[in-house]
PDB file of N, CA and C in Angstrom:
ATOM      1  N   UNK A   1     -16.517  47.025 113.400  1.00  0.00           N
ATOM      2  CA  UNK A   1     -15.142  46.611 113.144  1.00  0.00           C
ATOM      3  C   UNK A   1     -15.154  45.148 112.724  1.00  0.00           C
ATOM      4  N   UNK A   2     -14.196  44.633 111.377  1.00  0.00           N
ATOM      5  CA  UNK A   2     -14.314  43.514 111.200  1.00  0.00           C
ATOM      6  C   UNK A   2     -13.495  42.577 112.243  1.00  0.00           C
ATOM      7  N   UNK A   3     -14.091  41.322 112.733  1.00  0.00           N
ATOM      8  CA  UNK A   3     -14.091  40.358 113.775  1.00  0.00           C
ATOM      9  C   UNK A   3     -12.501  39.591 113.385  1.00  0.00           C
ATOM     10  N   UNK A   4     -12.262  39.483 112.040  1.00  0.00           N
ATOM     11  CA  UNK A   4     -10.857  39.260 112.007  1.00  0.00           C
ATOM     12  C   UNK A   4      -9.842  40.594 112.373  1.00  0.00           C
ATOM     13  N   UNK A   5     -10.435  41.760 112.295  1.00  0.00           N
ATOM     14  CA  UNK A   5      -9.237  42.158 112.604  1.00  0.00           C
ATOM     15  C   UNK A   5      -9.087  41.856 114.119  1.00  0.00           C
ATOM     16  N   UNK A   6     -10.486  42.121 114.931  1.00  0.00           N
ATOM     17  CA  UNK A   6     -10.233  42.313 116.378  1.00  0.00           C
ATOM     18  C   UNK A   6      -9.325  40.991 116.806  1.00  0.00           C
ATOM     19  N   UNK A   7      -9.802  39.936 116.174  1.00  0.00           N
ATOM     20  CA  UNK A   7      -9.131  38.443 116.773  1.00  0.00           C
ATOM     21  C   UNK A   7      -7.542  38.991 116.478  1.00  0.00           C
ATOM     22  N   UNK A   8      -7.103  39.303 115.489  1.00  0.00           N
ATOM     23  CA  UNK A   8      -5.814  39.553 115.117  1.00  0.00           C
ATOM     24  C   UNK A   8      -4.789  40.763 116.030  1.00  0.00           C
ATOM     25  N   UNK A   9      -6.061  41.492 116.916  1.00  0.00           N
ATOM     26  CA  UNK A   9      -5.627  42.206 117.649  1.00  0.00           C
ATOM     27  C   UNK A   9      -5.716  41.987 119.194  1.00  0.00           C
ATOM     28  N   UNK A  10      -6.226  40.942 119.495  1.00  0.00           N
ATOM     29  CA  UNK A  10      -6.335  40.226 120.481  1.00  0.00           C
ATOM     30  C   UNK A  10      -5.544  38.959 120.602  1.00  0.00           C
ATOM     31  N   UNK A  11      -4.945  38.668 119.818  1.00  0.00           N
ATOM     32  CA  UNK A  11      -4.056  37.779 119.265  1.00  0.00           C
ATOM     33  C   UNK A  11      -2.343  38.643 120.246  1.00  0.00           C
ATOM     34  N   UNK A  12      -2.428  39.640 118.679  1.00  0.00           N
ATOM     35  CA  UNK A  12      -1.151  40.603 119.210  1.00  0.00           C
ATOM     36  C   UNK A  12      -1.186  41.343 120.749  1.00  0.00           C
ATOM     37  N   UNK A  13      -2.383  41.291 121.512  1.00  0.00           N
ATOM     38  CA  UNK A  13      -2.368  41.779 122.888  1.00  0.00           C
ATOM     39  C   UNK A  13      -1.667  40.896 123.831  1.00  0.00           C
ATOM     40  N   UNK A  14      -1.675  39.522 123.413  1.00  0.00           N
ATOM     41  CA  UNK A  14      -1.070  38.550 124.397  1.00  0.00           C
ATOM     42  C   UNK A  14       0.487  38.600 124.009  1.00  0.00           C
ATOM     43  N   UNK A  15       0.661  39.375 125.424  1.00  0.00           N
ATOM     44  CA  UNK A  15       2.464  39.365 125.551  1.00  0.00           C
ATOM     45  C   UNK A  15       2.718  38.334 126.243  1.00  0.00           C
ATOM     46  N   UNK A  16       4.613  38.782 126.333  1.00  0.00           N
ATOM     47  CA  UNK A  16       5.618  38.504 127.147  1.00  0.00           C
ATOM     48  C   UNK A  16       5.445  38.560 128.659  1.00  0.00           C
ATOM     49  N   UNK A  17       4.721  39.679 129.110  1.00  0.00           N
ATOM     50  CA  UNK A  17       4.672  39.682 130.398  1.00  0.00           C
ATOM     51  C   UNK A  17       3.197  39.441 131.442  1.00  0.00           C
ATOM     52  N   UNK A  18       3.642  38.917 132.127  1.00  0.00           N
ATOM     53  CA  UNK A  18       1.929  38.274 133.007  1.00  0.00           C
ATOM     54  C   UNK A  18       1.067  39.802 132.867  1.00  0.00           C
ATOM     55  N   UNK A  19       1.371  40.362 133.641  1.00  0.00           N
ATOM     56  CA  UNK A  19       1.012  42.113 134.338  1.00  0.00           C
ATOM     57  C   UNK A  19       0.362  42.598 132.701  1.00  0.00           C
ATOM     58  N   UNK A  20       0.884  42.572 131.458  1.00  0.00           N
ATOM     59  CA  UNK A  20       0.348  42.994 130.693  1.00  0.00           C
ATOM     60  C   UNK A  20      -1.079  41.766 129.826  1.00  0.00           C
ATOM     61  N   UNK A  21      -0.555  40.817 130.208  1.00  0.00           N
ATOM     62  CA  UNK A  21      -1.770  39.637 129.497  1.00  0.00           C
ATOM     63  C   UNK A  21      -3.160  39.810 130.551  1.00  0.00           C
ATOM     64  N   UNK A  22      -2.825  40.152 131.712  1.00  0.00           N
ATOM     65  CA  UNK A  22      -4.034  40.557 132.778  1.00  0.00           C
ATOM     66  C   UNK A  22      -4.649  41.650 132.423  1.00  0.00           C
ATOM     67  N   UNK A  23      -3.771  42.906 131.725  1.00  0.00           N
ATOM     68  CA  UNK A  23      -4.716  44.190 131.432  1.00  0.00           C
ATOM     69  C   UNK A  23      -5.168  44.012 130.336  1.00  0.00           C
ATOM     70  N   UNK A  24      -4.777  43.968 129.417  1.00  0.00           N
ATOM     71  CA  UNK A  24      -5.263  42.869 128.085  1.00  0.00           C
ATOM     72  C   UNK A  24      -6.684  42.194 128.046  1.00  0.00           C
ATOM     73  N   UNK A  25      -6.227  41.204 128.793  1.00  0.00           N
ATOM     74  CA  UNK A  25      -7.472  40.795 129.494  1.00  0.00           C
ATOM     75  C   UNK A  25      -8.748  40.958 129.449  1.00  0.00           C
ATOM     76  N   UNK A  26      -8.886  41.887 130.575  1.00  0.00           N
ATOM     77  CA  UNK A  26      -9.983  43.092 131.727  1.00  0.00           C
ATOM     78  C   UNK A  26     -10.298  43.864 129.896  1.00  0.00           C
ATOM     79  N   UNK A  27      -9.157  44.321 129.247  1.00  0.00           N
ATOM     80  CA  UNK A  27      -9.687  45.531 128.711  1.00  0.00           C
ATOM     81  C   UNK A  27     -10.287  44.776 127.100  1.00  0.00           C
ATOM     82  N   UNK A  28     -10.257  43.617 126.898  1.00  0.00           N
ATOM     83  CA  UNK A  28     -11.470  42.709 126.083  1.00  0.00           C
ATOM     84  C   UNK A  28     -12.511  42.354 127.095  1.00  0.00           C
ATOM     85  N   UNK A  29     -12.312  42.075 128.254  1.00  0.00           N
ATOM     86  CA  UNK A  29     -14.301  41.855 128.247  1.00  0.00           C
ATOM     87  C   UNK A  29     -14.773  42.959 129.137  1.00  0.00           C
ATOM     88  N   UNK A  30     -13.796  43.764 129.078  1.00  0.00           N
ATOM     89  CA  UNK A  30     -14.889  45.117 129.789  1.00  0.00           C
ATOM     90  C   UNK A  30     -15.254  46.058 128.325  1.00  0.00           C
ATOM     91  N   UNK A  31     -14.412  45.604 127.168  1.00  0.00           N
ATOM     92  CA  UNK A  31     -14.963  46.074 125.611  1.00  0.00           C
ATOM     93  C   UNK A  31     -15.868  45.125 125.121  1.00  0.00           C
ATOM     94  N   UNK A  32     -16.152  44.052 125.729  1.00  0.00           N
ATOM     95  CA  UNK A  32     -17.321  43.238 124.812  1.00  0.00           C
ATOM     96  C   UNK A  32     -16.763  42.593 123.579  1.00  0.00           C
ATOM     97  N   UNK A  33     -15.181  42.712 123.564  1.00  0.00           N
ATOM     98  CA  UNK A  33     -15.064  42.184 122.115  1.00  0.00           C
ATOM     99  C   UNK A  33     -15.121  43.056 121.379  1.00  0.00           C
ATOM    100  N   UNK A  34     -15.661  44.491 121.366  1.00  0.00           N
ATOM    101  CA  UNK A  34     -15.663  45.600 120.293  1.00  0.00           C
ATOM    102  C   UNK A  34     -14.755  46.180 120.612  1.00  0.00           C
ATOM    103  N   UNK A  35     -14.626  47.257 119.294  1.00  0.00           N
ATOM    104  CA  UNK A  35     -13.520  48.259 119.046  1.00  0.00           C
ATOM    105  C   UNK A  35     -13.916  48.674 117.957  1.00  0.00           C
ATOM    106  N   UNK A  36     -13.729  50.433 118.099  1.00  0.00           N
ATOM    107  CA  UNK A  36     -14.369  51.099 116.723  1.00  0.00           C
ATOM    108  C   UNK A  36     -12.888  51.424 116.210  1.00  0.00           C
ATOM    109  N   UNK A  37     -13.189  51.796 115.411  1.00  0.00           N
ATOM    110  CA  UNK A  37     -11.821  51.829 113.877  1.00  0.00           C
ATOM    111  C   UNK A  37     -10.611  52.387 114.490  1.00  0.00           C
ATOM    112  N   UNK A  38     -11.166  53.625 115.100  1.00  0.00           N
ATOM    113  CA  UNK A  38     -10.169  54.583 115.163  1.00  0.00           C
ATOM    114  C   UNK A  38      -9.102  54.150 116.645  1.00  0.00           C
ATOM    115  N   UNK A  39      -9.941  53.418 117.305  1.00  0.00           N
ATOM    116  CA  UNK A  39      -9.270  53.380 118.653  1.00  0.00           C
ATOM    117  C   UNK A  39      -8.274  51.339 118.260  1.00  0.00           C
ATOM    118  N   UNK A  40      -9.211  51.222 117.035  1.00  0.00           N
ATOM    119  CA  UNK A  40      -8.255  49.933 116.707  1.00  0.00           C
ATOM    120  C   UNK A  40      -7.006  50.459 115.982  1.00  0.00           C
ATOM    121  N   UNK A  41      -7.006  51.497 115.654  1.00  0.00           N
ATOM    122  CA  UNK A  41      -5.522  51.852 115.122  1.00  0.00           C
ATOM    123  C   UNK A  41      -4.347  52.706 115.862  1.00  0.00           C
ATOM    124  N   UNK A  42      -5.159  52.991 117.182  1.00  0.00           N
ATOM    125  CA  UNK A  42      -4.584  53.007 118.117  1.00  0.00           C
ATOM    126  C   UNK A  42      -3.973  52.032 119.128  1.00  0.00           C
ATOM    127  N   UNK A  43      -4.605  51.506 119.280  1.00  0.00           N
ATOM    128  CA  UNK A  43      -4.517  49.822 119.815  1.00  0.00           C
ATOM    129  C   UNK A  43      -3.171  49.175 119.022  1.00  0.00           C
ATOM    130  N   UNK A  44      -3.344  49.268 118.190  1.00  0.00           N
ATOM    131  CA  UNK A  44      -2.407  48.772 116.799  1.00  0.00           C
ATOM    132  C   UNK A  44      -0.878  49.323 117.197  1.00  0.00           C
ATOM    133  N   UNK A  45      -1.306  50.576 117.019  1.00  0.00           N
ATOM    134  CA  UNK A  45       0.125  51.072 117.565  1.00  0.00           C
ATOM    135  C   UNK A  45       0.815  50.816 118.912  1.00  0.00           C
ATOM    136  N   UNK A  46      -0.045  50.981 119.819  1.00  0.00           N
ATOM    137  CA  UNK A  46       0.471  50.765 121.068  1.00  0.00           C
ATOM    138  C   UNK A  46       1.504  49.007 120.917  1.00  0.00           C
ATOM    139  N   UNK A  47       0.568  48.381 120.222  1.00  0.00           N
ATOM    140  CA  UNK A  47       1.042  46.747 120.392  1.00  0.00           C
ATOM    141  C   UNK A  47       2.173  46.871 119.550  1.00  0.00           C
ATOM    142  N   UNK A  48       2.714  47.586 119.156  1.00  0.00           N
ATOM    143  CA  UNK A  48       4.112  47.333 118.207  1.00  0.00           C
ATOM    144  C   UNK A  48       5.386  47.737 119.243  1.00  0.00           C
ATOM    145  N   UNK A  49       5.087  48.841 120.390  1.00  0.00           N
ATOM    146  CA  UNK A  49       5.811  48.854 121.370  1.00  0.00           C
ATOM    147  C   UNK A  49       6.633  47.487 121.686  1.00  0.00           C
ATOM    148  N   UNK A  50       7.678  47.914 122.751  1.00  0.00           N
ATOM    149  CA  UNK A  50       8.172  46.544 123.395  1.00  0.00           C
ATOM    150  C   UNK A  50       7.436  46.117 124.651  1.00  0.00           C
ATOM    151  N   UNK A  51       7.156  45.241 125.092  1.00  0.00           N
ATOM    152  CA  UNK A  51       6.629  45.284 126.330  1.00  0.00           C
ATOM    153  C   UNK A  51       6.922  46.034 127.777  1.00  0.00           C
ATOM    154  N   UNK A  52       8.272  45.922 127.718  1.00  0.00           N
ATOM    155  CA  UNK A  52       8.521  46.721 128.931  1.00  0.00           C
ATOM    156  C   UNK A  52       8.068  48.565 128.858  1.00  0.00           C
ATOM    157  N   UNK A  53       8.374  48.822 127.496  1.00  0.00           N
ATOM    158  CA  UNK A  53       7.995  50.420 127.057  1.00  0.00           C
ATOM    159  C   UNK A  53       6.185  50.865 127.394  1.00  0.00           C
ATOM    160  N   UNK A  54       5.724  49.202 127.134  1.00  0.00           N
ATOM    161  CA  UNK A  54       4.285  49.371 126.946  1.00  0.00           C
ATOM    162  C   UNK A  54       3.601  49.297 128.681  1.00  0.00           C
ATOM    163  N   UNK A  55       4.511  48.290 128.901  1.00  0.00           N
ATOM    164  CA  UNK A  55       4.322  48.719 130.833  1.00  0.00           C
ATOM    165  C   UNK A  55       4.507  49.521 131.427  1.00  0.00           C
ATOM    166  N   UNK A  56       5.288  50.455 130.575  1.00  0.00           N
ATOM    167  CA  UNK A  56       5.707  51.606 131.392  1.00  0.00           C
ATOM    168  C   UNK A  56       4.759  52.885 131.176  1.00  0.00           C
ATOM    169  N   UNK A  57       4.316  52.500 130.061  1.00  0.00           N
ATOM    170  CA  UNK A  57       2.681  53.341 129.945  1.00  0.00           C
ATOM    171  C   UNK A  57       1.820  53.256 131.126  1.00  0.00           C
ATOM    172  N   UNK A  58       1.300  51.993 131.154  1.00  0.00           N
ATOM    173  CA  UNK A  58      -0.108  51.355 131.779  1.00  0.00           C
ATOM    174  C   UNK A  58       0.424  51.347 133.066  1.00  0.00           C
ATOM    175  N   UNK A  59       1.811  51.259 133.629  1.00  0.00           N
ATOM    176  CA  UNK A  59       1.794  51.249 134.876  1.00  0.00           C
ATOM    177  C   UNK A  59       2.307  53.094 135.338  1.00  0.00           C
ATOM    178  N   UNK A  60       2.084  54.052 134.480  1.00  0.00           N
ATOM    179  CA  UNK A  60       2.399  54.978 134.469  1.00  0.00           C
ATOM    180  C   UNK A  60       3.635  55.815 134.795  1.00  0.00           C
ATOM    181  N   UNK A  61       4.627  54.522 134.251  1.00  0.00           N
ATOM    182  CA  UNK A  61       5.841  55.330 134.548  1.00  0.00           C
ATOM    183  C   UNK A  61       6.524  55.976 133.385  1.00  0.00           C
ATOM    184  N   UNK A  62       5.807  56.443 132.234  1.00  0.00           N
ATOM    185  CA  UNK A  62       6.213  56.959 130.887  1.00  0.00           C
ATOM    186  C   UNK A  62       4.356  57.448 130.358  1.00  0.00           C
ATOM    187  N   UNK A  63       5.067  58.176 130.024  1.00  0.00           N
ATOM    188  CA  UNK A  63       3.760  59.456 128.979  1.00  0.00           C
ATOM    189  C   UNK A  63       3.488  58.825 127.626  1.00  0.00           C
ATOM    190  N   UNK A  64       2.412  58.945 126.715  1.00  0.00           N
ATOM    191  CA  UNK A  64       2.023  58.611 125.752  1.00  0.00           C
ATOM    192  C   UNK A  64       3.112  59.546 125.222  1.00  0.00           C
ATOM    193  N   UNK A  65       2.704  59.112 123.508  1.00  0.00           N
ATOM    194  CA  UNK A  65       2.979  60.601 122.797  1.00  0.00           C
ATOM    195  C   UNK A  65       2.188  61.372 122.291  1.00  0.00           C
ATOM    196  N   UNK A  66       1.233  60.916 122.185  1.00  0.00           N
ATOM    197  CA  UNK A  66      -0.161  62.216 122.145  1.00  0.00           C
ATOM    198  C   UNK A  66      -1.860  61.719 122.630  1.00  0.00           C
ATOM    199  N   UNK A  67      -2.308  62.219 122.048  1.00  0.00           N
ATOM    200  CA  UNK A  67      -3.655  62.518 122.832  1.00  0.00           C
ATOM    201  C   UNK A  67      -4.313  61.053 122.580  1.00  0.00           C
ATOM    202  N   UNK A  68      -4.824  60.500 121.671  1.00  0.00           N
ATOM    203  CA  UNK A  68      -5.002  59.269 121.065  1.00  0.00           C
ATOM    204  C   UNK A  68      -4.437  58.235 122.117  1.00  0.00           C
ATOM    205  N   UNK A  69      -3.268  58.299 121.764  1.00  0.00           N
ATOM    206  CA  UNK A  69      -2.340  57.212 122.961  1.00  0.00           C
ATOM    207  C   UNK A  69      -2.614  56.894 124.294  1.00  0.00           C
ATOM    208  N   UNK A  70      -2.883  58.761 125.283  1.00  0.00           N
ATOM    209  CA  UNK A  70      -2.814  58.523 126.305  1.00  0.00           C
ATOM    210  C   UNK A  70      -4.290  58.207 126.527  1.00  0.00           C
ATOM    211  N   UNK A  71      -5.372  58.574 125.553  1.00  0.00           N
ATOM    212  CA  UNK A  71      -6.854  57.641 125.984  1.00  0.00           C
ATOM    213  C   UNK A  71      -7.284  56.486 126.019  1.00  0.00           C
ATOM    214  N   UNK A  72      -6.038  56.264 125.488  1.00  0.00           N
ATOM    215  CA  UNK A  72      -6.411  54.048 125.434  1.00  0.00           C
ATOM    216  C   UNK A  72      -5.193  53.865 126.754  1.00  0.00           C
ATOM    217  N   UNK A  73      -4.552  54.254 126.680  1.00  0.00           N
ATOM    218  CA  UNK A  73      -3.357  54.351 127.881  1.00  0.00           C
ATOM    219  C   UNK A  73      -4.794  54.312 129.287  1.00  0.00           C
ATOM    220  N   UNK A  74      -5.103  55.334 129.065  1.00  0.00           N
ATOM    221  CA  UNK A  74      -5.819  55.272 130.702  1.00  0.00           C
ATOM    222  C   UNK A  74      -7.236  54.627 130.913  1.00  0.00           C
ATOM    223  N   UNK A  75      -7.363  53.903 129.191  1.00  0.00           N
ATOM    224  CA  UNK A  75      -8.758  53.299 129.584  1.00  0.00           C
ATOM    225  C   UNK A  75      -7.998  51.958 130.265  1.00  0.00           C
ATOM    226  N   UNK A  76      -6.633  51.801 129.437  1.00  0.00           N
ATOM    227  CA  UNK A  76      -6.094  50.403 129.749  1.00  0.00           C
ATOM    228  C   UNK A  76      -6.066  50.333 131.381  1.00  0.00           C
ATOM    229  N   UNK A  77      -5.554  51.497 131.976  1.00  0.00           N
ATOM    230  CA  UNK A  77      -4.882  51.664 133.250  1.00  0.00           C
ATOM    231  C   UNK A  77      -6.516  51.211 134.456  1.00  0.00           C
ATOM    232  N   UNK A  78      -7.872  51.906 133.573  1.00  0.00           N
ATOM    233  CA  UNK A  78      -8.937  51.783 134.556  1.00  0.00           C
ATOM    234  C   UNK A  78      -9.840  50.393 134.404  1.00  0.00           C
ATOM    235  N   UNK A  79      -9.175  49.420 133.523  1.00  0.00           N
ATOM    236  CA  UNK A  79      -9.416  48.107 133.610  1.00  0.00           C
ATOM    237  C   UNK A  79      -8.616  47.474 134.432  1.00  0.00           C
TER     238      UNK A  79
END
């Protein structure tokens, strides 16, 4: 994956809310900084959410909308 996009997506990971800049976090250096394509365009999507919608993922009080979603959803949740 190119290194500008990841910065650009590590960029857009830093929210509004503490609780989400902490999982954020954990879930760049428990990735090493990597991300393969497909799960960066997942990633992508998730970050266009609002924050509170996106907390309500990771803290599991709302469902993905499909399969894709909820696997970065629960890698987020086991960082």
């Amino acid at each position: 994956m190119d290194a500008v996009v990841i910065e650009r997506l590590k960029w857009r990971s830093r929210r509004g809310l503490l609780e989400l800049d902490l999982v954020f976090q954990r879930y760049w250096i428990a990735n090493d900084g990597t991300l393969g394509p497909e799960e960066a365009k997942v990633l992508e999507r998730l970050l266009r959410l609002p924050d509170n919608d996106l907390l309500d993922l990771v803290m599991g009080r709302a469902t993905a909308r499909d399969a894709a979603d909820a696997a970065l959803v629960e890698k987020l949740k086991a960082v």
